[in-house]
PDB file of N, CA and C in Angstrom:
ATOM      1  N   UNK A   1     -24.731 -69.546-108.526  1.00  0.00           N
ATOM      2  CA  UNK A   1     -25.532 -70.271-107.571  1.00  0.00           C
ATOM      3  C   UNK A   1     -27.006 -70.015-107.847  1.00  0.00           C
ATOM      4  N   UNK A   2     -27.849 -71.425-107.633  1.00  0.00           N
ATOM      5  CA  UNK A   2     -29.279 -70.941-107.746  1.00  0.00           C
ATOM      6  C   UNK A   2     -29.932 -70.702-106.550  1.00  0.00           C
ATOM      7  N   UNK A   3     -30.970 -69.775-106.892  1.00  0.00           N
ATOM      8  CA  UNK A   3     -31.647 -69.415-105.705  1.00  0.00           C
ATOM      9  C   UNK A   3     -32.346 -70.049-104.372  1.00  0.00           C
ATOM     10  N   UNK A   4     -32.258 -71.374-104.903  1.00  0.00           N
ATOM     11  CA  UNK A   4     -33.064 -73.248-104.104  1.00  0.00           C
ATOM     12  C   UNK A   4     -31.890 -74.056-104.336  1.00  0.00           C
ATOM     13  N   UNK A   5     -31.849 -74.741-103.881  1.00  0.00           N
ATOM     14  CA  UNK A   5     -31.166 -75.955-103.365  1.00  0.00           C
ATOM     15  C   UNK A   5     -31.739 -77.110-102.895  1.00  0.00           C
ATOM     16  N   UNK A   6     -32.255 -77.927-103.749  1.00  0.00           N
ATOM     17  CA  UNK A   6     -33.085 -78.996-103.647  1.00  0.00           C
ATOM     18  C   UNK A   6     -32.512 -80.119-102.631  1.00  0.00           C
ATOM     19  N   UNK A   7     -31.080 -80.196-102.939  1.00  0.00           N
ATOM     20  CA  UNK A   7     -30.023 -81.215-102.268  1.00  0.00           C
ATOM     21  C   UNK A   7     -31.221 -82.852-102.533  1.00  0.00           C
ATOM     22  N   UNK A   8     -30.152 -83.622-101.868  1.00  0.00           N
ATOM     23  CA  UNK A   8     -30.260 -84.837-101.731  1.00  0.00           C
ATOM     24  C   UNK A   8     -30.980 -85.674-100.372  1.00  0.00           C
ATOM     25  N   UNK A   9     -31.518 -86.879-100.095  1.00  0.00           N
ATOM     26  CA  UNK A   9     -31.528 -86.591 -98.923  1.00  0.00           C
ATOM     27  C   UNK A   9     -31.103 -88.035 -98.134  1.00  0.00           C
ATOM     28  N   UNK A  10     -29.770 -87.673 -98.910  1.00  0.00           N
ATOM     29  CA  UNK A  10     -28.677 -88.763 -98.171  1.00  0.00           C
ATOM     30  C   UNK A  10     -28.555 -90.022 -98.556  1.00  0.00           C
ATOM     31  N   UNK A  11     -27.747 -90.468 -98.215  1.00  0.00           N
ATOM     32  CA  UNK A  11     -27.236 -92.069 -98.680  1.00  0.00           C
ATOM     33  C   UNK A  11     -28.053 -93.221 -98.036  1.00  0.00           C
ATOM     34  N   UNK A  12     -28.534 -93.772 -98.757  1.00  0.00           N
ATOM     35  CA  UNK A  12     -29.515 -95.192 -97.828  1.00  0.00           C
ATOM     36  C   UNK A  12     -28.970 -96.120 -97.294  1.00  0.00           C
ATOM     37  N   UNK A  13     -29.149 -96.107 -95.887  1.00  0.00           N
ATOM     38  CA  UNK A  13     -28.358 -96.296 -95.126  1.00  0.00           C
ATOM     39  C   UNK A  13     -29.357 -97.880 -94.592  1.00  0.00           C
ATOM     40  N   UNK A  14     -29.034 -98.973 -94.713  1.00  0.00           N
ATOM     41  CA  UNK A  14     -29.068-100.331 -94.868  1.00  0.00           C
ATOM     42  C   UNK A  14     -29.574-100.335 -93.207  1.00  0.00           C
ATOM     43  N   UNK A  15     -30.968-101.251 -93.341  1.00  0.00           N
ATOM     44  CA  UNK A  15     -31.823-101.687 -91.642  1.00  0.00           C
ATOM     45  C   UNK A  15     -31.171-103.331 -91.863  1.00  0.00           C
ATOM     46  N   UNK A  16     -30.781-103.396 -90.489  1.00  0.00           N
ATOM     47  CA  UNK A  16     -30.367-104.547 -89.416  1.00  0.00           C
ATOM     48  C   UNK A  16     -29.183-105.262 -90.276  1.00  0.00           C
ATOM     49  N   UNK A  17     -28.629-106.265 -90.005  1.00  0.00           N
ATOM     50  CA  UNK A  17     -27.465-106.684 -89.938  1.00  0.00           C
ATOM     51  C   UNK A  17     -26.643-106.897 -91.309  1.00  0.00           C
ATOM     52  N   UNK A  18     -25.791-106.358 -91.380  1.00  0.00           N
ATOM     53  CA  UNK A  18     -24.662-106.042 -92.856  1.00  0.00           C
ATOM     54  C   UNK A  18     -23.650-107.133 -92.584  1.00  0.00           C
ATOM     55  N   UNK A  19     -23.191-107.275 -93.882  1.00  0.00           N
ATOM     56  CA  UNK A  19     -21.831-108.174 -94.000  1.00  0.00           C
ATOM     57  C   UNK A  19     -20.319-107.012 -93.533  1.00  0.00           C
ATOM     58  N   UNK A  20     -19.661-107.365 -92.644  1.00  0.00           N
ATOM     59  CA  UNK A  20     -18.937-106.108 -92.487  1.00  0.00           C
ATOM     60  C   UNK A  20     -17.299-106.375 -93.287  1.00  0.00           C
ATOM     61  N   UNK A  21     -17.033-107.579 -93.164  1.00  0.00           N
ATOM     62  CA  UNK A  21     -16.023-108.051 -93.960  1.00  0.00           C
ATOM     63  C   UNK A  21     -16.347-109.610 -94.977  1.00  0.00           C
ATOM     64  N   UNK A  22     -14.971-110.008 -95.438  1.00  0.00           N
ATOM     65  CA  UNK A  22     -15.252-111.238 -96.455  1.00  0.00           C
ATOM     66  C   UNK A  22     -15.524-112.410 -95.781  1.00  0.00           C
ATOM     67  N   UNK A  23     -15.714-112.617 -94.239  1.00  0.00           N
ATOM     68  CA  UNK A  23     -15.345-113.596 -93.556  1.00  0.00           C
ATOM     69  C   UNK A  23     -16.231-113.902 -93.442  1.00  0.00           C
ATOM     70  N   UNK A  24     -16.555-115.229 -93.011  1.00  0.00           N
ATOM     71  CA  UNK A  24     -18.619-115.890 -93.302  1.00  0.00           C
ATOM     72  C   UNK A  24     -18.474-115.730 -91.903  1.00  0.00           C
ATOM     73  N   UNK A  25     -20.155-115.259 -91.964  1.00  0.00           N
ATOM     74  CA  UNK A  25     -20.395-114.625 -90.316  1.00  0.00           C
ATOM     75  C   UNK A  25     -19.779-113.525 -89.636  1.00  0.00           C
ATOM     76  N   UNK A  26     -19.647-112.572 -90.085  1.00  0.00           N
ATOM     77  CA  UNK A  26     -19.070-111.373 -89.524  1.00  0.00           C
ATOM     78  C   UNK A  26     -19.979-110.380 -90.415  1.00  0.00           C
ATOM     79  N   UNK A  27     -20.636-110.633 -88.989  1.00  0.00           N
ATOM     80  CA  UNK A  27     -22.218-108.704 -89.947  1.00  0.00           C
ATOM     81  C   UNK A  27     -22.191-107.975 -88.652  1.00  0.00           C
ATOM     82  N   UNK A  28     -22.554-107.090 -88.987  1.00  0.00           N
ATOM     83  CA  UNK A  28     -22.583-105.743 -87.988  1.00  0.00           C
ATOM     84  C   UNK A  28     -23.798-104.805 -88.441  1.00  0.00           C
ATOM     85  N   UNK A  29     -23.789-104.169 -87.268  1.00  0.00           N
ATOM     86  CA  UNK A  29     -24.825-103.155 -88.011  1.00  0.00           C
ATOM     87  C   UNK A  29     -24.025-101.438 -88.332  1.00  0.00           C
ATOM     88  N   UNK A  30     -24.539-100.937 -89.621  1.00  0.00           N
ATOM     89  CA  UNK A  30     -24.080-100.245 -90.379  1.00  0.00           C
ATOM     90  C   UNK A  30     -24.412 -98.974 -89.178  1.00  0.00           C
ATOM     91  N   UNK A  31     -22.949 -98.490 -89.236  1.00  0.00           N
ATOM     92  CA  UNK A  31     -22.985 -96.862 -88.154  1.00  0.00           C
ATOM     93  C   UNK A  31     -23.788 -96.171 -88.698  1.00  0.00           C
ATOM     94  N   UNK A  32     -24.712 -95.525 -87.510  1.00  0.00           N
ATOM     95  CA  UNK A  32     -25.617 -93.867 -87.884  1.00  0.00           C
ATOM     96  C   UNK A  32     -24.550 -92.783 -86.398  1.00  0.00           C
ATOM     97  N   UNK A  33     -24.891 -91.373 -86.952  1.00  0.00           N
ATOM     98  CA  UNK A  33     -24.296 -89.921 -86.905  1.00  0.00           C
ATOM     99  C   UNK A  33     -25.141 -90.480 -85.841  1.00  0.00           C
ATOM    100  N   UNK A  34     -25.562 -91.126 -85.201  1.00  0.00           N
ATOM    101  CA  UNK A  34     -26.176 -90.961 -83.661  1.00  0.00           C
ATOM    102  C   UNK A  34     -25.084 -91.435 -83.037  1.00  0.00           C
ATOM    103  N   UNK A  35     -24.629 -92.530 -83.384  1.00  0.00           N
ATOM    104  CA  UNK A  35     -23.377 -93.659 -82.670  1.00  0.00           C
ATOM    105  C   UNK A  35     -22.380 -92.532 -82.142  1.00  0.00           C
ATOM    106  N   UNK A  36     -21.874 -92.673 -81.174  1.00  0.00           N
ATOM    107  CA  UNK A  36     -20.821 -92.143 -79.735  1.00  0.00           C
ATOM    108  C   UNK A  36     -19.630 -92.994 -79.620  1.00  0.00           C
ATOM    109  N   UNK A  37     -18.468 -92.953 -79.873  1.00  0.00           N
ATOM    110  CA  UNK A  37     -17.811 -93.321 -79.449  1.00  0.00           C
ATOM    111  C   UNK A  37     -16.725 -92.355 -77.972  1.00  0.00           C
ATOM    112  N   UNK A  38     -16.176 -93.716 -77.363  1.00  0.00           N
ATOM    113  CA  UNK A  38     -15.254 -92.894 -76.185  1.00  0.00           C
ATOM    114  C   UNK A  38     -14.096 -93.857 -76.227  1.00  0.00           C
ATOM    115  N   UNK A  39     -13.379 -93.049 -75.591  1.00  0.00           N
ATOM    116  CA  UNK A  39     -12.126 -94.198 -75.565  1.00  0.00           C
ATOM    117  C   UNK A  39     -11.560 -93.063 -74.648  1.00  0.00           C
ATOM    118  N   UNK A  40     -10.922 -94.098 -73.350  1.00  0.00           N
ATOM    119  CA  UNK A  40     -10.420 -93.996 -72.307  1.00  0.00           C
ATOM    120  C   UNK A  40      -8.703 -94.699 -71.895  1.00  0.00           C
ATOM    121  N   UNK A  41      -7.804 -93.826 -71.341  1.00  0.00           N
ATOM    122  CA  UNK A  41      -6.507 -93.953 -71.586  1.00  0.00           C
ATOM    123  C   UNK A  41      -5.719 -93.905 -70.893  1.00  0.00           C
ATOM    124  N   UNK A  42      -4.414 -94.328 -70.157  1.00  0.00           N
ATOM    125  CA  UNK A  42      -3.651 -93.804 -69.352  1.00  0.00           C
ATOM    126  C   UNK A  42      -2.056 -94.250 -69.536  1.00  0.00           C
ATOM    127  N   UNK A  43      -1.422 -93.318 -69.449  1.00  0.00           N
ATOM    128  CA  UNK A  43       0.101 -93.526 -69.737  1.00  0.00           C
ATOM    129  C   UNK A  43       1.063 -93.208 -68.155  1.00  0.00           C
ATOM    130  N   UNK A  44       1.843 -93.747 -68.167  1.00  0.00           N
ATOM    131  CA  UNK A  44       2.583 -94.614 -67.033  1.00  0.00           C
ATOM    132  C   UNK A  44       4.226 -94.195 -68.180  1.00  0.00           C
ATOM    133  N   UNK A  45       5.017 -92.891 -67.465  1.00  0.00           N
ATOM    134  CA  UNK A  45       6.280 -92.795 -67.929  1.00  0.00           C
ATOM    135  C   UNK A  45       7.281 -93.650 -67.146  1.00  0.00           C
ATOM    136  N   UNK A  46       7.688 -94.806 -67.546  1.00  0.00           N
ATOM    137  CA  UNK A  46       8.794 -95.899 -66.978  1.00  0.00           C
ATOM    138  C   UNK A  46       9.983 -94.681 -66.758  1.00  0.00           C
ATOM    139  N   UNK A  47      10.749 -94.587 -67.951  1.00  0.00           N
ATOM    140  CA  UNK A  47      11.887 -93.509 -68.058  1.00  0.00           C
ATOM    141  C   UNK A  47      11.191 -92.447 -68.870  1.00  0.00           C
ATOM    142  N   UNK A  48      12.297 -91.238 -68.928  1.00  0.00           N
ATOM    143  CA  UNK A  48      11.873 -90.725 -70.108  1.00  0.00           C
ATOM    144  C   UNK A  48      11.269 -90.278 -71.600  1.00  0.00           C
ATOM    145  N   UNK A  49      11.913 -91.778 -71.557  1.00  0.00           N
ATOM    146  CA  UNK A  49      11.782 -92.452 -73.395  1.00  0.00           C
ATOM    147  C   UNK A  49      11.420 -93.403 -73.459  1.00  0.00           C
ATOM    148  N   UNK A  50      10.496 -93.832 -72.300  1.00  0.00           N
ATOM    149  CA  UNK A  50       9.493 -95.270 -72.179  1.00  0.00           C
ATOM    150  C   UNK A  50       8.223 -94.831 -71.424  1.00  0.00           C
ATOM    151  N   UNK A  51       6.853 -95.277 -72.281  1.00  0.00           N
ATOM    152  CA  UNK A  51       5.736 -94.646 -72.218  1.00  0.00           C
ATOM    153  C   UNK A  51       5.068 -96.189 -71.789  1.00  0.00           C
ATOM    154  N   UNK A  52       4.586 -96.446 -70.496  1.00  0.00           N
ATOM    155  CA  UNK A  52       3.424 -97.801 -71.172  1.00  0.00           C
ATOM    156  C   UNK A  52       2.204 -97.096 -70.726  1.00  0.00           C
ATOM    157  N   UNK A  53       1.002 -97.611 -71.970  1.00  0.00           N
ATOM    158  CA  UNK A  53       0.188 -97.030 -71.638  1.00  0.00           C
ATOM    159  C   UNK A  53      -0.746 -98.312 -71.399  1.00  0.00           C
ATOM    160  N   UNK A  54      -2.316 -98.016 -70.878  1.00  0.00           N
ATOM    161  CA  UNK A  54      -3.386 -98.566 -71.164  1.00  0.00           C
ATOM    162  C   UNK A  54      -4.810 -98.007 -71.675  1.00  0.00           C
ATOM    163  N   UNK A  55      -5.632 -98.692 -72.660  1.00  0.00           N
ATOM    164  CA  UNK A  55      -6.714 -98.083 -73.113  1.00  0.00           C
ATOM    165  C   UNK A  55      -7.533 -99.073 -73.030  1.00  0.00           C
ATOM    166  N   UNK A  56      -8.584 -98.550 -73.109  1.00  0.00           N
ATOM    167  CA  UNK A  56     -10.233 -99.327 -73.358  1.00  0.00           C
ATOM    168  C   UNK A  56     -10.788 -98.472 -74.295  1.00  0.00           C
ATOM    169  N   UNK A  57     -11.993 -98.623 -74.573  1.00  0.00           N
ATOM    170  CA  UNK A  57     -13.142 -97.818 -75.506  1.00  0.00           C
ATOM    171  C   UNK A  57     -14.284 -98.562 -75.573  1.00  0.00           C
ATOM    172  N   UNK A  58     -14.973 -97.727 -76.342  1.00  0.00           N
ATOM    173  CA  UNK A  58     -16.810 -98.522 -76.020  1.00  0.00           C
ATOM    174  C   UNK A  58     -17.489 -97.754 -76.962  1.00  0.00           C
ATOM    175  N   UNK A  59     -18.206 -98.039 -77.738  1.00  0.00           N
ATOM    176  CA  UNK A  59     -19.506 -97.471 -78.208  1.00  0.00           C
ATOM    177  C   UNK A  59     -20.858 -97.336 -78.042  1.00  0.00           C
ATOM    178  N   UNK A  60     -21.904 -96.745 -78.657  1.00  0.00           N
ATOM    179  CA  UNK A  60     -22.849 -97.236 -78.511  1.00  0.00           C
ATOM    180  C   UNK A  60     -23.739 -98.596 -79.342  1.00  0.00           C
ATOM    181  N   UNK A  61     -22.987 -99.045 -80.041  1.00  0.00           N
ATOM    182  CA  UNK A  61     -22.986-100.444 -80.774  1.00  0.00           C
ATOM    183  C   UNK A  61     -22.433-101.482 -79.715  1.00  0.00           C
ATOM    184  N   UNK A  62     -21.411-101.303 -79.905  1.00  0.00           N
ATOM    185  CA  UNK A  62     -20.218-102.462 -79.056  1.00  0.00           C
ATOM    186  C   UNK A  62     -20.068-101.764 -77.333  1.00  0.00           C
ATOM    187  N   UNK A  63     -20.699-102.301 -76.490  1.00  0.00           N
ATOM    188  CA  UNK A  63     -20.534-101.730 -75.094  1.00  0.00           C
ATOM    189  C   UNK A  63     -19.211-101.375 -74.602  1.00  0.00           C
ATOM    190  N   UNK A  64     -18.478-102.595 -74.584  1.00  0.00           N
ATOM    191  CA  UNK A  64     -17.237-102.425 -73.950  1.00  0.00           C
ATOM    192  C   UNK A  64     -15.806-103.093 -75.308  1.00  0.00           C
ATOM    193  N   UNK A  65     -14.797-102.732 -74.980  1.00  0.00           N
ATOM    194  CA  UNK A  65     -13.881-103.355 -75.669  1.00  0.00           C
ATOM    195  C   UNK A  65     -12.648-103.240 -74.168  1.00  0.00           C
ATOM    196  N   UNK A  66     -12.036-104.680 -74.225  1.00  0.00           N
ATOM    197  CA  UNK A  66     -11.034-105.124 -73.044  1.00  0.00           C
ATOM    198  C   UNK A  66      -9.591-104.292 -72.815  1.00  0.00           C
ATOM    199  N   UNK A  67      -9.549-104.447 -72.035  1.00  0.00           N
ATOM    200  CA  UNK A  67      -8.501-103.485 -71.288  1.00  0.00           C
ATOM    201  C   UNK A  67      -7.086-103.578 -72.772  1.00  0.00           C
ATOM    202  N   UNK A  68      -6.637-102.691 -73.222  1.00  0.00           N
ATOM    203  CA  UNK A  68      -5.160-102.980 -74.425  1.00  0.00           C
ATOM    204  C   UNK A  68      -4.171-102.212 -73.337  1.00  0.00           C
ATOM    205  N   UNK A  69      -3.027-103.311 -73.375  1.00  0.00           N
ATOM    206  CA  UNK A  69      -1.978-102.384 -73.002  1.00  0.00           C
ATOM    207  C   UNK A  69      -0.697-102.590 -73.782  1.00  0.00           C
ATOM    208  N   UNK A  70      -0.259-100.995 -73.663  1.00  0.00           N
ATOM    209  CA  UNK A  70       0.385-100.877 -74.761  1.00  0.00           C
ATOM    210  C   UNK A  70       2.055-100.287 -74.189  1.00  0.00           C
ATOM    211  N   UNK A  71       2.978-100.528 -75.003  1.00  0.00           N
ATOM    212  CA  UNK A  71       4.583 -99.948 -74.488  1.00  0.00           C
ATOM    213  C   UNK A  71       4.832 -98.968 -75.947  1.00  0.00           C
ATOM    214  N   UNK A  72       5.292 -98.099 -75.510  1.00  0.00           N
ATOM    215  CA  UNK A  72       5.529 -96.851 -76.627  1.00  0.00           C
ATOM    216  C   UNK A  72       6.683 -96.292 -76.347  1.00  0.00           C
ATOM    217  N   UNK A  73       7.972 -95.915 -77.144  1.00  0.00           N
ATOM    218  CA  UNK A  73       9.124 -95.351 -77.231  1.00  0.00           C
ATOM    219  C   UNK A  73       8.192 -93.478 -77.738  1.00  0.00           C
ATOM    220  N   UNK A  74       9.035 -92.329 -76.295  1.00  0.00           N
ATOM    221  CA  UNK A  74       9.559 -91.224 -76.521  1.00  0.00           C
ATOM    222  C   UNK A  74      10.308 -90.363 -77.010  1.00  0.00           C
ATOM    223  N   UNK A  75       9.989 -89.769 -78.006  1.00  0.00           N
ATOM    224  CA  UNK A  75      11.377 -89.450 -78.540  1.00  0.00           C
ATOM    225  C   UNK A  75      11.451 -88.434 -79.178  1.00  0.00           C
TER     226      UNK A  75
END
């Protein structure tokens, strides 16, 4: 090992709106280590071995994303 470590100072990280997939018109803006995500959840045991749940989530990009509900086998 050397005594300094000059390092790098990171990957250039692209200002305002990116192509995010192949699809015309679909740009986004490229995530920064600031961005937060949450995601919020709740499960509802029918039987034993039947789970339905529901979720949402949100970022600090995308505010809200709509209620998902979901059915899941226990087992």
């Amino acid at each position: 090992m050397g005594s300094r470590y000059a390092g790098t100072a990171g990957p250039v990280v692209p200002s305002g709106l990116v192509p995010l997939s192949a699809t015309p018109g679909d740009y986004g803006y490229w995530p920064r280590n600031q961005d937060r995500v949450w995601t919020v959840g709740a499960n509802f045991y029918t039987t034993p071995h039947v789970v339905s749940k529901s979720i949402t989530s949100g970022s600090t990009q995308q505010r809200f994303q709509p209620l998902r509900l979901r059915i899941g086998l226990n087992f």
